[in-house]
Protein backbone atom coordinates (compact mmCIF):
# COMPACT_ATOMS: atom_id res chain seq x y z
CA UNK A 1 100.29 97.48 95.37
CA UNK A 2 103.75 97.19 96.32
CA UNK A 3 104.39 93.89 94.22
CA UNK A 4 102.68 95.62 91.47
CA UNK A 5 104.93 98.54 91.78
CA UNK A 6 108.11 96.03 92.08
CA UNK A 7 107.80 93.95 89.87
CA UNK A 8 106.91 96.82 87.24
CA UNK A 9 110.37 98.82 88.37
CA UNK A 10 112.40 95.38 87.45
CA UNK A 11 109.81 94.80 84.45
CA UNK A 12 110.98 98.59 83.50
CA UNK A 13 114.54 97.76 83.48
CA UNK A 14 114.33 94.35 81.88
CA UNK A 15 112.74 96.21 78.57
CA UNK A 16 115.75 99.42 78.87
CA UNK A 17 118.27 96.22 78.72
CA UNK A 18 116.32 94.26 75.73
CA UNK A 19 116.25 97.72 73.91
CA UNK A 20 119.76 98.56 73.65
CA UNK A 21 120.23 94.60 73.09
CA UNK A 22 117.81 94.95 70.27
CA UNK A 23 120.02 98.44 69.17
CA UNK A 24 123.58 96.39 69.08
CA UNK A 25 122.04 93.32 67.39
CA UNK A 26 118.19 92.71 66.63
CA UNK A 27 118.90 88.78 66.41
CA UNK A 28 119.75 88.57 70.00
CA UNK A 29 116.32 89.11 71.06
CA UNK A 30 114.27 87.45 68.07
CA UNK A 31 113.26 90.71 66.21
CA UNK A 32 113.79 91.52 62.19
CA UNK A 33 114.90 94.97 62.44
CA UNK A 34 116.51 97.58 65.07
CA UNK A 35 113.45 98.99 64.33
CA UNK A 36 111.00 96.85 65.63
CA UNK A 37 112.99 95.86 68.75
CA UNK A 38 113.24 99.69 69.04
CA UNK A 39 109.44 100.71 68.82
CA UNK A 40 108.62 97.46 70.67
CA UNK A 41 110.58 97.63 74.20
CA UNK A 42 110.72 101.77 73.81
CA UNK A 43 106.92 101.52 74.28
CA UNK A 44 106.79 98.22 76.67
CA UNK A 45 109.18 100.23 79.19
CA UNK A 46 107.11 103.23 78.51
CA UNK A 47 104.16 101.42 79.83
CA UNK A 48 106.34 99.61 82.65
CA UNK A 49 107.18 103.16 83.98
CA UNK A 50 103.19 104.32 83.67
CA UNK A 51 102.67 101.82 86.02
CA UNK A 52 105.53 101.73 88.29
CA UNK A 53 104.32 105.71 88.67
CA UNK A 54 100.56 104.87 89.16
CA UNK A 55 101.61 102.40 91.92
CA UNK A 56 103.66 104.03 93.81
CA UNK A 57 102.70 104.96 97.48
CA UNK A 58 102.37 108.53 98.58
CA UNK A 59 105.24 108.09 101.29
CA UNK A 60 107.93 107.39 98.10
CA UNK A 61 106.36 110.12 95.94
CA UNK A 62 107.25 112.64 99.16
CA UNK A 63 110.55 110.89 99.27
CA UNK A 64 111.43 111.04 95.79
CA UNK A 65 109.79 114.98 95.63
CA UNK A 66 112.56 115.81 98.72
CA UNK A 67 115.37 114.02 96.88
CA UNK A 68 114.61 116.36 93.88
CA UNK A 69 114.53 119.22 95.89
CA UNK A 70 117.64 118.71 97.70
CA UNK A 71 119.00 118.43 94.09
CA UNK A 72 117.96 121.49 92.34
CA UNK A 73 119.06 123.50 95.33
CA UNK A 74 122.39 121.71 94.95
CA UNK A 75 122.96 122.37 91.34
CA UNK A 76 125.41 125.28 91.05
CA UNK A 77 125.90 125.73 87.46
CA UNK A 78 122.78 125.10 85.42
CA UNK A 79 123.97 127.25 82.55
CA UNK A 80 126.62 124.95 81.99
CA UNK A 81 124.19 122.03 82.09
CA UNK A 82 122.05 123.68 79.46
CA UNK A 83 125.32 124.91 77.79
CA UNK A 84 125.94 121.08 76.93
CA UNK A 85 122.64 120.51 76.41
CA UNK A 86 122.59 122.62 73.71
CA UNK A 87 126.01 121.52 72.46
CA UNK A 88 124.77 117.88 72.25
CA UNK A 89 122.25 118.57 69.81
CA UNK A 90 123.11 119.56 66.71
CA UNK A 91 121.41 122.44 65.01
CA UNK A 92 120.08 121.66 61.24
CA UNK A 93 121.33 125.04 59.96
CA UNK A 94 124.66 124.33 61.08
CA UNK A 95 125.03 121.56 59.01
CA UNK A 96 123.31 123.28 56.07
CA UNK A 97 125.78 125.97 56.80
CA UNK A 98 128.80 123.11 56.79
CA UNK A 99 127.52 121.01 53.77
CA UNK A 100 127.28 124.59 51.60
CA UNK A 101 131.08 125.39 52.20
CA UNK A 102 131.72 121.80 50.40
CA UNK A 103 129.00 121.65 47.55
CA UNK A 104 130.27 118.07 46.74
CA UNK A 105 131.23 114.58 48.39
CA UNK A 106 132.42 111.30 47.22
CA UNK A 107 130.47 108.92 48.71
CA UNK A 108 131.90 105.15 49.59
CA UNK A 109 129.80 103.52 46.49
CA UNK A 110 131.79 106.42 44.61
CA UNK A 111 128.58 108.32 43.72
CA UNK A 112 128.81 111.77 44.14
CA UNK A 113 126.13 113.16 46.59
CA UNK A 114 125.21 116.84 45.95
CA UNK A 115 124.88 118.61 49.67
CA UNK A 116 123.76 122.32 49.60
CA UNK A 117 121.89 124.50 51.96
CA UNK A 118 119.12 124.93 49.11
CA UNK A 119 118.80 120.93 48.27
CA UNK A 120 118.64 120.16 52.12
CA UNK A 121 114.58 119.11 51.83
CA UNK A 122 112.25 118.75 54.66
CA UNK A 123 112.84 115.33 54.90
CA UNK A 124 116.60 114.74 54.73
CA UNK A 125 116.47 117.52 57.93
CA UNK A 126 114.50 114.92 59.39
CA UNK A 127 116.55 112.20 58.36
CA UNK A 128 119.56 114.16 59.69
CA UNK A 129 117.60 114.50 63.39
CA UNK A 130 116.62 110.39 63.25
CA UNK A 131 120.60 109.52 62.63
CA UNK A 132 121.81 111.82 65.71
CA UNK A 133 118.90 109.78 67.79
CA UNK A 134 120.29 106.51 66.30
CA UNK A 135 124.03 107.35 66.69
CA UNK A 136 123.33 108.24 70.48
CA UNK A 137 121.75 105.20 71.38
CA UNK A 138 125.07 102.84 70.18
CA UNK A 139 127.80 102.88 67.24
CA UNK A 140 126.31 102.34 63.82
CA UNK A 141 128.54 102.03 60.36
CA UNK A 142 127.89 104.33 57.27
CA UNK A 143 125.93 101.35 55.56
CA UNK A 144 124.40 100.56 58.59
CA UNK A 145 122.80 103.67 59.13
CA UNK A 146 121.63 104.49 55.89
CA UNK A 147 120.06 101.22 55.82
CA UNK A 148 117.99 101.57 59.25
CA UNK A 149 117.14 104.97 57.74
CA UNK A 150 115.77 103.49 54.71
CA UNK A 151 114.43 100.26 55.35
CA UNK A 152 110.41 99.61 55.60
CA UNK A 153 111.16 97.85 58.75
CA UNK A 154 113.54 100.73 60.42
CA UNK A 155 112.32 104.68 59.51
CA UNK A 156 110.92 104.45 55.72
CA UNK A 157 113.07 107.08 54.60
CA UNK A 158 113.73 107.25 50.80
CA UNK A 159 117.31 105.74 50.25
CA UNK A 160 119.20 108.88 48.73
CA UNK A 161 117.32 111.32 51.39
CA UNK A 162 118.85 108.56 53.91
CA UNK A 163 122.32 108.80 52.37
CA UNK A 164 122.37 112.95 52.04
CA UNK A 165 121.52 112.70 55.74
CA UNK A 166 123.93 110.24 56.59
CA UNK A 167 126.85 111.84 54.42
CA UNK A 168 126.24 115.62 55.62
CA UNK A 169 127.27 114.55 58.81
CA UNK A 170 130.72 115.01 60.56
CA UNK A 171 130.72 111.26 61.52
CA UNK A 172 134.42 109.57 62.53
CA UNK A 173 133.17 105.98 61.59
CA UNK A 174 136.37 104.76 63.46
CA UNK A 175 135.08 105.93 66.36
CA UNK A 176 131.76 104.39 65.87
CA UNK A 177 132.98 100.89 65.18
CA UNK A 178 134.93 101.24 68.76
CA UNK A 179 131.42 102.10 69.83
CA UNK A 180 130.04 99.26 68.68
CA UNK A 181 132.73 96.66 68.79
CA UNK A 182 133.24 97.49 73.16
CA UNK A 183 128.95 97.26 73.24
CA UNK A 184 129.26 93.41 72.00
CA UNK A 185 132.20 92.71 74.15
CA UNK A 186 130.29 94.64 77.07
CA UNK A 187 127.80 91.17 76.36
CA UNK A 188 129.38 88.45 75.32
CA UNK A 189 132.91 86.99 74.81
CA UNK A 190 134.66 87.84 71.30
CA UNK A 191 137.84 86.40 69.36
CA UNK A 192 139.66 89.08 67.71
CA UNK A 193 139.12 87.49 64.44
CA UNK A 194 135.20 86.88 65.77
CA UNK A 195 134.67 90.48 66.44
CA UNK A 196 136.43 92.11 63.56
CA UNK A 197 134.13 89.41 61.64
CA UNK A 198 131.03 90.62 63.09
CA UNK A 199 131.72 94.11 62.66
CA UNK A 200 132.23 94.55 59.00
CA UNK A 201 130.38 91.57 57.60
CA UNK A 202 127.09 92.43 55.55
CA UNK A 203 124.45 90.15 58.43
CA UNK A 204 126.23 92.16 61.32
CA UNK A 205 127.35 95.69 61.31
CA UNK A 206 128.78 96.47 57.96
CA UNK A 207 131.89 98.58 58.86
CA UNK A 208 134.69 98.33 56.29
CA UNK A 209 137.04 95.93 57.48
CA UNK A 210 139.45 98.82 58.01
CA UNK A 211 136.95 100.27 60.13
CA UNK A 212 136.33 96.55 62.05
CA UNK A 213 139.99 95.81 62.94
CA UNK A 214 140.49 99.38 64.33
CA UNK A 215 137.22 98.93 66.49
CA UNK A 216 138.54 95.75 67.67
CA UNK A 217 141.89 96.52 68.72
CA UNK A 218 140.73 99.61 70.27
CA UNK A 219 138.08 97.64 72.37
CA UNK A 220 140.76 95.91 73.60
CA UNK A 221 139.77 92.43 71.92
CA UNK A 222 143.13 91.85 70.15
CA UNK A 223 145.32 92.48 72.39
């Protein structure tokens, strides 16, 4: 039982480390889509864990049961913890309230995209929640996300419910393409030129090569 329970704890953390491998680039570990290597090691650690729970012994459950303990008595400012909490998530109306003050946006492609509190359907609000999930796993690029919103093999969402959700958001793209550029050198070696490359080229990441060369030189790969 204590193999079992072992080798299901390194088993566990084997499929977290394929998953956000899968997240940065599905390639890396043989898989189509984000998607797929998504739903695929999301549920095999989610069974890993079932089973590292079912086998553990009583004398570790008591332990780990103390350790939490000693921890809740320890925390002295749970408001604040749920005061982030609540911060980190980003509440639907707000944005509704944010996209009605600008009725209008120029998107990249130069279409304009119509974002109102009225035209916010039920599912571009769920389109809006799937992005924040995506965008706090690891960096994605404007084209990037839309496209794991929309594509059969990511959420299904319809393309211009995918791009409302996408543009209503207060994303600094920058930012994410920092995100994204330290994640591949946090894995592998990169040449400036290599990275920016991978970044904003339409097989990797799809940032604007604007966005690429600042995510590069702020990962620290140019310089």
């Amino acid at each position: 039982m204590g193999f079992i329970n072992g080798l299901s704890a390194f088993l566990t953390v084997i499929a977290f480390i394929l998953l956000i491998v899968g997240m940065i680039n599905p390639k890396w570990v043989k898989m189509k889509s984000r998607g797929k290597s998504f739903l695929l090691y999301f549920i095999a650690m989610i069974v890993f864990a079932l089973i590292f729970d079912a086998t553990m012994s009583e004398e570790a459950r008591s332990k780990q049961k103390k350790a939490t303990q000693v921890t809740t008595q320890n925390s002295e400012e749970p408001a604040r913890i749920n005061e982030k909490v609540s911060q980190a998530t980003v509440d639907v109306s707000d944005v509704s309230q944010t996209a009605a003050a600008v009725p209008s946006e120029k998107s990249e492609s130069g279409k304009e995209v119509a974002v109102t509190e009225h035209s916010l359907t039920g599912p571009q609000k769920n389109a809006i929640r799937s992005a924040q999930q995506y965008l706090s796993f690891t960096g994605f690029s404007r084209d990037g996300l839309i496209q794991q919103l929309s594509s059969s093999a990511g959420n299904g969402y319809d393309r211009n419910d995918a791009t409302v959700a996408v543009d209503s958001l207060n994303i600094d793209w920058n930012e994410q393409a920092v995100k994204s550029a330290t994640n591949y050198l946090n894995l592998s070696g990169f040449s400036c030129k290599g990275l920016i490359q991978q970044l904003s080229s339409r097989a990797g990441d799809k940032y604007t090569v604007d966005q690429a060369t600042y995510g590069a030189k702020k990962a620290g790969a140019c310089s």
